[in-house]
N, C-alpha and C. Protein backbone atom coordinates (compact mmCIF):
# COMPACT_ATOMS: atom_id res chain seq x y z
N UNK A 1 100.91 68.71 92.56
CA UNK A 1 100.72 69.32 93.86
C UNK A 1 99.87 70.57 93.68
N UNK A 2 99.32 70.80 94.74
CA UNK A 2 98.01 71.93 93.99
C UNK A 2 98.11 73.00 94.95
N UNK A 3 97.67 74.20 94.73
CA UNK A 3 98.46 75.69 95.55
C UNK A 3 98.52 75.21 97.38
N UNK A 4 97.57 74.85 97.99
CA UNK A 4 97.38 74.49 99.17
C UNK A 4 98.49 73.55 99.65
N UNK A 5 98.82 72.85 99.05
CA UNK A 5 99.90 71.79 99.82
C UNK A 5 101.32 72.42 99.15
N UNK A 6 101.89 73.47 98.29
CA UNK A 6 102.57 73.70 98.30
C UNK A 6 103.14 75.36 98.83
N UNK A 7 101.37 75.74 99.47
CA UNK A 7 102.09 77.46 99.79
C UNK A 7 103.32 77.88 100.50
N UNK A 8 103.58 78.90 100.22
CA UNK A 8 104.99 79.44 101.11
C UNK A 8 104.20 80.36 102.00
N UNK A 9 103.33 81.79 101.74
CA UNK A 9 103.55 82.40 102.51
C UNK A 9 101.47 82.16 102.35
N UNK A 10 101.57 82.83 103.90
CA UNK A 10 99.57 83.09 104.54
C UNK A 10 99.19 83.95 104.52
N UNK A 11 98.14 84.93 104.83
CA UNK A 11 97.59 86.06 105.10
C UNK A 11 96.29 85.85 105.65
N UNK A 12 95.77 87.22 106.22
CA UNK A 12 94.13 87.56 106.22
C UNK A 12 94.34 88.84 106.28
N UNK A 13 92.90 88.84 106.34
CA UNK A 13 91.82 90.02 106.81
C UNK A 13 92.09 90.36 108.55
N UNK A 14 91.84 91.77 109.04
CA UNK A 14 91.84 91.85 110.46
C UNK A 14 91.03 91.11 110.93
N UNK A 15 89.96 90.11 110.20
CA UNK A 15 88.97 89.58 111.31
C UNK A 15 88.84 87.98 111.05
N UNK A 16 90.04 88.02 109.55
CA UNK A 16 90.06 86.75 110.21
C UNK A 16 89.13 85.90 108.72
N UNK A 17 87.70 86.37 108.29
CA UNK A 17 87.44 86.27 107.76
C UNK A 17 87.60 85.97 105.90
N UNK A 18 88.45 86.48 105.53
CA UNK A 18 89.08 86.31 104.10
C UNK A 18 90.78 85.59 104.93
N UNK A 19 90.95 84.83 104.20
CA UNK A 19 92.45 83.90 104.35
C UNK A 19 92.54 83.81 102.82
N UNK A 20 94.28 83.95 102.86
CA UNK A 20 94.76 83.51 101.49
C UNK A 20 95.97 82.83 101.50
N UNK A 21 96.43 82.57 100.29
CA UNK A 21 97.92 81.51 100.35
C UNK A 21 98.56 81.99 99.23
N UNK A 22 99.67 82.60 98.86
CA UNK A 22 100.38 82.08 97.63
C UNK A 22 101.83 81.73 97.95
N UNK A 23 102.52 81.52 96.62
CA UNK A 23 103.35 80.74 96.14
C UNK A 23 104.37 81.13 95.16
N UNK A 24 105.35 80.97 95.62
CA UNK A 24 106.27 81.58 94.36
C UNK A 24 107.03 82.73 94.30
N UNK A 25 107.51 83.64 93.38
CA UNK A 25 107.97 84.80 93.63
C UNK A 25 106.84 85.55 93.13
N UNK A 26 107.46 87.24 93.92
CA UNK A 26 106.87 88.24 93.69
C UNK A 26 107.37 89.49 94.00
N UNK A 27 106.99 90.43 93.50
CA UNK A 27 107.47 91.92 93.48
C UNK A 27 107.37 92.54 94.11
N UNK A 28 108.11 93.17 95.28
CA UNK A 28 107.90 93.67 96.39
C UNK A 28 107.79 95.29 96.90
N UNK A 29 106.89 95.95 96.53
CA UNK A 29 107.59 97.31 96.65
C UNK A 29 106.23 98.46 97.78
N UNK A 30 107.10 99.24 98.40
CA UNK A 30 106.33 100.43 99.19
C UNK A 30 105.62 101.20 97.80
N UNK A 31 104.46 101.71 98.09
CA UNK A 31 103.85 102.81 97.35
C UNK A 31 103.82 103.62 97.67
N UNK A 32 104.16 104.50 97.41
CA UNK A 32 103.70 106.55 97.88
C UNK A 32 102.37 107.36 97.49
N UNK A 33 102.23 106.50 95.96
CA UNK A 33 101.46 107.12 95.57
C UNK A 33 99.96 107.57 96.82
N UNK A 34 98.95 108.57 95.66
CA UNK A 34 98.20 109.80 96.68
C UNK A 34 96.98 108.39 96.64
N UNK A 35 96.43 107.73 95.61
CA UNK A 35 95.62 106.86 95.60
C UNK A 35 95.72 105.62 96.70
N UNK A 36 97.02 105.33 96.86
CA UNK A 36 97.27 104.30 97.56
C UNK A 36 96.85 104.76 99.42
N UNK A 37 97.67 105.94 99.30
CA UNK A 37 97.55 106.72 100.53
C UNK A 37 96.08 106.72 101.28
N UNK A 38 95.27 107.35 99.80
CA UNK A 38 93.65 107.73 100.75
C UNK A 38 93.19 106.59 101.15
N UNK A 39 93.52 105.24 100.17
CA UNK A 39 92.71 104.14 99.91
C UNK A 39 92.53 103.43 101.62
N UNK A 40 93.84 103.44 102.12
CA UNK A 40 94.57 102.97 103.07
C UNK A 40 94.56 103.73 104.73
N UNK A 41 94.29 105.29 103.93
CA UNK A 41 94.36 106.09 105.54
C UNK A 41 95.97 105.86 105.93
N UNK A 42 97.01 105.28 105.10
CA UNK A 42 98.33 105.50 105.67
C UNK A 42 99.20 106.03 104.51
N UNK A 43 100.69 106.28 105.04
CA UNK A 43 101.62 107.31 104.45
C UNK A 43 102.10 106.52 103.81
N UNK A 44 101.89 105.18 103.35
CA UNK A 44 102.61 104.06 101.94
C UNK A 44 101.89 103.11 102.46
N UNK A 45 101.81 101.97 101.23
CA UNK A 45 101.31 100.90 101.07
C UNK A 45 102.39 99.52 100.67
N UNK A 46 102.61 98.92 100.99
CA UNK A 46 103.26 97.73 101.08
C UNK A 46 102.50 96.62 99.55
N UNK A 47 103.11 96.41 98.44
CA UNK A 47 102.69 95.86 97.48
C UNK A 47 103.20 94.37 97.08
N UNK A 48 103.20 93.16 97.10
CA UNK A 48 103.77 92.27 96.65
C UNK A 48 102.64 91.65 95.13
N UNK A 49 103.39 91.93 93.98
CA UNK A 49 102.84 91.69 92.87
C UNK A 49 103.10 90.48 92.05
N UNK A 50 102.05 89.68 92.02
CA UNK A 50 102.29 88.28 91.77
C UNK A 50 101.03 87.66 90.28
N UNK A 51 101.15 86.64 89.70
CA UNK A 51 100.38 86.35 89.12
C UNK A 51 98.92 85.67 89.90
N UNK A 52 97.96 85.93 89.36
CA UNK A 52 96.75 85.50 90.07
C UNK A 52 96.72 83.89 89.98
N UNK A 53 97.64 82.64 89.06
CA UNK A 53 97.75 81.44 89.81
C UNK A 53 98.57 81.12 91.00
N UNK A 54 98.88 82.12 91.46
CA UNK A 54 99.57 81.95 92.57
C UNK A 54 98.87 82.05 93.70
N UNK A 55 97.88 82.74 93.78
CA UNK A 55 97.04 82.64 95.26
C UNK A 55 95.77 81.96 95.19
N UNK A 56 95.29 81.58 96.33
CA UNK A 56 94.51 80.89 96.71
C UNK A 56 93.65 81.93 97.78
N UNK A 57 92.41 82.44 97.69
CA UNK A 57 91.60 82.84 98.46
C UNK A 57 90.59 82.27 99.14
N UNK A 58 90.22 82.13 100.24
CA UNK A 58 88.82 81.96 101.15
C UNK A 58 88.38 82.90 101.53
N UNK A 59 87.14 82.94 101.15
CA UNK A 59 86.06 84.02 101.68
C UNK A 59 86.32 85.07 100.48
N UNK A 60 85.14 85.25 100.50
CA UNK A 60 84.95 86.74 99.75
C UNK A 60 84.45 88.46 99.23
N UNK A 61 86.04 88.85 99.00
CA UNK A 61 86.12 90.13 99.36
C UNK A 61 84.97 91.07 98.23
N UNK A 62 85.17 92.37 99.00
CA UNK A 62 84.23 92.98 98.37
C UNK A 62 85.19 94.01 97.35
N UNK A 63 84.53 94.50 95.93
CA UNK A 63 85.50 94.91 95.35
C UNK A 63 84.93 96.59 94.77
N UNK A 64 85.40 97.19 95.03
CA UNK A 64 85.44 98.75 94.84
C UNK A 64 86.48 99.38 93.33
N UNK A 65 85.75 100.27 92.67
CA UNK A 65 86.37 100.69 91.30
C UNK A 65 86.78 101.54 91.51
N UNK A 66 88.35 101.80 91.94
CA UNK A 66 88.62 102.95 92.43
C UNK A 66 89.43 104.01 91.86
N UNK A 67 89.08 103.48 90.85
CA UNK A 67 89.66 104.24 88.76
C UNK A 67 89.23 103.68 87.66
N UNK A 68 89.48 103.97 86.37
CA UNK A 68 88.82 103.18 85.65
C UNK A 68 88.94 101.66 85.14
N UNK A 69 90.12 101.22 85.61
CA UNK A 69 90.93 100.11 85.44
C UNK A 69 91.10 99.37 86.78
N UNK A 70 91.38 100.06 87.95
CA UNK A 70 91.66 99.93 89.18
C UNK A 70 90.62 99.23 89.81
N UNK A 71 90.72 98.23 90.59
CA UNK A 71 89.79 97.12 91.92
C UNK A 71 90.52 97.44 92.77
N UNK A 72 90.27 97.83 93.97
CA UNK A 72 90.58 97.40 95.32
C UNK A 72 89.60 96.45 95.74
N UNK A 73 90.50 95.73 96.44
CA UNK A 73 89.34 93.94 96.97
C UNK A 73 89.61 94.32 98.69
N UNK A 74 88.93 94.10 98.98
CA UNK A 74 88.50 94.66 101.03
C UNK A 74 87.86 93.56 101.44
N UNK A 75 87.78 93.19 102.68
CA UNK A 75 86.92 92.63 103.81
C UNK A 75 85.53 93.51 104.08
N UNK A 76 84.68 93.04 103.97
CA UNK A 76 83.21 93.71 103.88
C UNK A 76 82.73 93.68 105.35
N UNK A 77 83.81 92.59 106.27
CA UNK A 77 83.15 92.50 107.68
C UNK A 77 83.90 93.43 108.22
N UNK A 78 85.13 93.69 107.95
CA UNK A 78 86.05 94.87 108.85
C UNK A 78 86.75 95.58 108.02
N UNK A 79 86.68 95.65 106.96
CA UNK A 79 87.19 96.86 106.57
C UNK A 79 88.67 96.65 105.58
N UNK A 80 89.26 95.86 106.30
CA UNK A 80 90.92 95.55 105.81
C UNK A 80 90.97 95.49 104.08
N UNK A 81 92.15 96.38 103.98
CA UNK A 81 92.28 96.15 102.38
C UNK A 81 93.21 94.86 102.15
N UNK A 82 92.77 94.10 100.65
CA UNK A 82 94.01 93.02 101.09
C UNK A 82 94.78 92.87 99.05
N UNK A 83 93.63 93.30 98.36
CA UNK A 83 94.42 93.48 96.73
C UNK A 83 93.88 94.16 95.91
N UNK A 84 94.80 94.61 94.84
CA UNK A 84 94.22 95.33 94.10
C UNK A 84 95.17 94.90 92.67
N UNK A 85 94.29 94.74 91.67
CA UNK A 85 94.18 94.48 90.30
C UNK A 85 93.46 95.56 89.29
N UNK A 86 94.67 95.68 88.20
CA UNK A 86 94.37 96.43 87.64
C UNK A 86 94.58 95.89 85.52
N UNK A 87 93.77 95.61 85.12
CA UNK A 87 94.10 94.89 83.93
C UNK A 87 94.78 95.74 82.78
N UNK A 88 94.57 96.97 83.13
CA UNK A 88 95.22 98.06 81.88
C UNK A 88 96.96 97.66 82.01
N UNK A 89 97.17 98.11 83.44
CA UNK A 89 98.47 98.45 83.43
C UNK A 89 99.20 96.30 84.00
N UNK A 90 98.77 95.61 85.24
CA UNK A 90 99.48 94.75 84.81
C UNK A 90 98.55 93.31 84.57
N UNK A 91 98.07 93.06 83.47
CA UNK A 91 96.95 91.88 83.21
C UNK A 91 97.25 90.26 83.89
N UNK A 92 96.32 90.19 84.47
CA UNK A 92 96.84 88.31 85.09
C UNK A 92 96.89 88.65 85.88
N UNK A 93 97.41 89.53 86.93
CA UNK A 93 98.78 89.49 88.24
C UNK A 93 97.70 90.42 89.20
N UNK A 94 97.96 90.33 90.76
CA UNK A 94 97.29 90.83 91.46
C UNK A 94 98.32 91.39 92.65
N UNK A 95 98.37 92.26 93.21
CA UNK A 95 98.59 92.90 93.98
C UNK A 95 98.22 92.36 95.28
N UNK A 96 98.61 92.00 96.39
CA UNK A 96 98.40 91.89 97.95
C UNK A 96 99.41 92.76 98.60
N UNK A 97 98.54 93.64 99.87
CA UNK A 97 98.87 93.78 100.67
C UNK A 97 99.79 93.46 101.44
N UNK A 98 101.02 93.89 101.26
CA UNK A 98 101.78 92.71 102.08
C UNK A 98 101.74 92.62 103.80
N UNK A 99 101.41 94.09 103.96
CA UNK A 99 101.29 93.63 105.46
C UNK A 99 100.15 92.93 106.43
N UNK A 100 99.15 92.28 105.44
CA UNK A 100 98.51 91.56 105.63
C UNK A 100 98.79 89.93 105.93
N UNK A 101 99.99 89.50 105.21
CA UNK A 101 100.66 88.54 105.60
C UNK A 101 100.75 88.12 106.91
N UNK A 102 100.73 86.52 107.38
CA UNK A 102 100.86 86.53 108.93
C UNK A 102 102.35 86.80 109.02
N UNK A 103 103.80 86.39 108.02
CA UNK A 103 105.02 87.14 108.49
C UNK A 103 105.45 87.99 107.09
N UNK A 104 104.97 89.13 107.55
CA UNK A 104 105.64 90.25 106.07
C UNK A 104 106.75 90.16 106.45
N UNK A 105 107.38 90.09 106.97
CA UNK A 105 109.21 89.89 107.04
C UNK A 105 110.07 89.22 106.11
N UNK A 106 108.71 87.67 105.69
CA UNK A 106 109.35 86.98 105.21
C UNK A 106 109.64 87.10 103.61
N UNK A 107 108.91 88.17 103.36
CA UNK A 107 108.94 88.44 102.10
C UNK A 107 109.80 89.97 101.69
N UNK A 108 111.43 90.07 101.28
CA UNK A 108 111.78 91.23 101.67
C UNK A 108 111.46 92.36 100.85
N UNK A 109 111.58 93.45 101.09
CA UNK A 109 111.06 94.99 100.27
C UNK A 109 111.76 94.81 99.26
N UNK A 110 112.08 95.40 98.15
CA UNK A 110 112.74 95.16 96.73
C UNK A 110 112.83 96.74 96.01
N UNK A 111 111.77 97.37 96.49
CA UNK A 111 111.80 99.11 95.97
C UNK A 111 110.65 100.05 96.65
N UNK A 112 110.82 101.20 96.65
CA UNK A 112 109.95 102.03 96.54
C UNK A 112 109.18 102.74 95.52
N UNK A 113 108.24 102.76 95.30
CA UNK A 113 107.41 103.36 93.70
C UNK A 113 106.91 104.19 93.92
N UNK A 114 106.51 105.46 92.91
CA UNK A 114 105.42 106.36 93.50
C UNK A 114 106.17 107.43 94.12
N UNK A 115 107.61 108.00 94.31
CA UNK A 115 107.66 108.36 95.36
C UNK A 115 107.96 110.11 95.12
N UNK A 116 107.22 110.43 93.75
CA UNK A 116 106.77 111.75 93.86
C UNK A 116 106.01 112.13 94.58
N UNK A 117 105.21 111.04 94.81
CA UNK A 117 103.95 111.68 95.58
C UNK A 117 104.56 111.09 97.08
N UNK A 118 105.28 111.01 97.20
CA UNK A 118 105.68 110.44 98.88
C UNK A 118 105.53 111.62 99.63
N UNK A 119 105.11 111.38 100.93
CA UNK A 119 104.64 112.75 101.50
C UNK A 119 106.23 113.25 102.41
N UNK A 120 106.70 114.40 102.34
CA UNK A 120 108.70 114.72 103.10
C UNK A 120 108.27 114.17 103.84
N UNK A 121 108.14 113.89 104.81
CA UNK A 121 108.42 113.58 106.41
C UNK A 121 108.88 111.96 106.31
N UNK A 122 108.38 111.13 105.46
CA UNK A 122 108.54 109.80 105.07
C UNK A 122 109.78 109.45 104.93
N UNK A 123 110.96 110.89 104.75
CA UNK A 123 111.70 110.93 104.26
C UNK A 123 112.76 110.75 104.87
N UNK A 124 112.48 110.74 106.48
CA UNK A 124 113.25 111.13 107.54
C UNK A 124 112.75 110.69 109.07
N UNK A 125 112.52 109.32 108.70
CA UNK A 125 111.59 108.25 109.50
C UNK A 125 113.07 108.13 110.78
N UNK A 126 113.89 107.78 110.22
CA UNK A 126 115.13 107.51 111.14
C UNK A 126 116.06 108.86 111.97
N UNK A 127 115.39 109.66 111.65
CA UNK A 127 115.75 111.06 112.29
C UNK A 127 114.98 111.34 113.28
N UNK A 128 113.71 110.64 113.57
CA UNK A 128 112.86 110.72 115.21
C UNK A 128 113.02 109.24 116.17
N UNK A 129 112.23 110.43 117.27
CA UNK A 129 112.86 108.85 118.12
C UNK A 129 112.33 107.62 118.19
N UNK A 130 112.40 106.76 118.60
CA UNK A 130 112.01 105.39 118.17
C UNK A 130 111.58 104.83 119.60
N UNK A 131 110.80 103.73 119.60
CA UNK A 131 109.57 103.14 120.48
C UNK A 131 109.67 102.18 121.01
N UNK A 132 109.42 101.16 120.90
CA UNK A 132 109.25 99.41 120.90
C UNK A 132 107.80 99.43 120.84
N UNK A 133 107.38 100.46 122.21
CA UNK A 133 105.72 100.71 121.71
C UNK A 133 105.25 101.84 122.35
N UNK A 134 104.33 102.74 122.90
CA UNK A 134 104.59 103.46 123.61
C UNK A 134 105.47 104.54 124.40
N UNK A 135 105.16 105.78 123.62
CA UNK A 135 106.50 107.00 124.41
C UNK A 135 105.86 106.40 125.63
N UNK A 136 106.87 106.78 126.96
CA UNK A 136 106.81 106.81 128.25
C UNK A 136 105.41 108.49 128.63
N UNK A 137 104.75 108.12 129.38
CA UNK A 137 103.47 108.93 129.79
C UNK A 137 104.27 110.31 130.13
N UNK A 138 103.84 111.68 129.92
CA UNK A 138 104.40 112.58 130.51
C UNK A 138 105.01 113.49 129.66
């Protein structure tokens, strides 16, 4: 059976353009770190770390050296980050985005890493008020 007829979970790009598939288990963890942060423009990064026979990509991303070891892989049409591989620290295995997934739900969190560099306020997410979407105008 070959990755396509047996994937579990999907993903893309915001536009749609890069689609992927993998399979199997994987390592699930928030990042804090300051690299992850700029890379992203957000206050953590969502990581599921898997071996690279496990996914299946279409379309292709553009890849940025964003240390000496470090790839970030992006969408070149919109922007979206979707993995990052790094051969020093874990060889074979690639990093996705997890909230790139069409259900990140389905894959649950497992840890937080990084979280010297977590910025306080991160710290105390459940101490403000909460949405569905939109405060009320006013």
């Amino acid at each position: 059976m070959n990755l396509e007829e047996a994937y579990m979970l999907e993903g893309r790009c915001h536009c749609g353009a890069i689609v992927y598939r993998i399979t199997g288990e994987a390592r699930h963890a928030l990042c804090h770190c300051q690299d992850c942060r700029r890379a992203a423009g957000a206050p953590a990064v969502a990581w599921a770390l898997l071996a690279q026979e496990q996914i299946e990509i279409e379309g292709e991303p553009h890849v940025y050296a964003s240390s000496e070891h470090g790839r970030r892989h992006f969408c070149g049409n919109c922007g979206a980050g979707l993995f990052y591989t790094n051969e020093a620290i874990f060889p074979g295995m690639i990093d996705i985005q997890s909230a790139t997934l069409n259900d990140p739900d389905a894959l649950p969190l497992q840890a937080q890493i990084q979280t010297a560099d977590r910025i306080g306020w991160m710290t105390r997410l459940d101490d403000l008020p909460s949405f569905e979407r939109y405060p009320p105008a006013g």
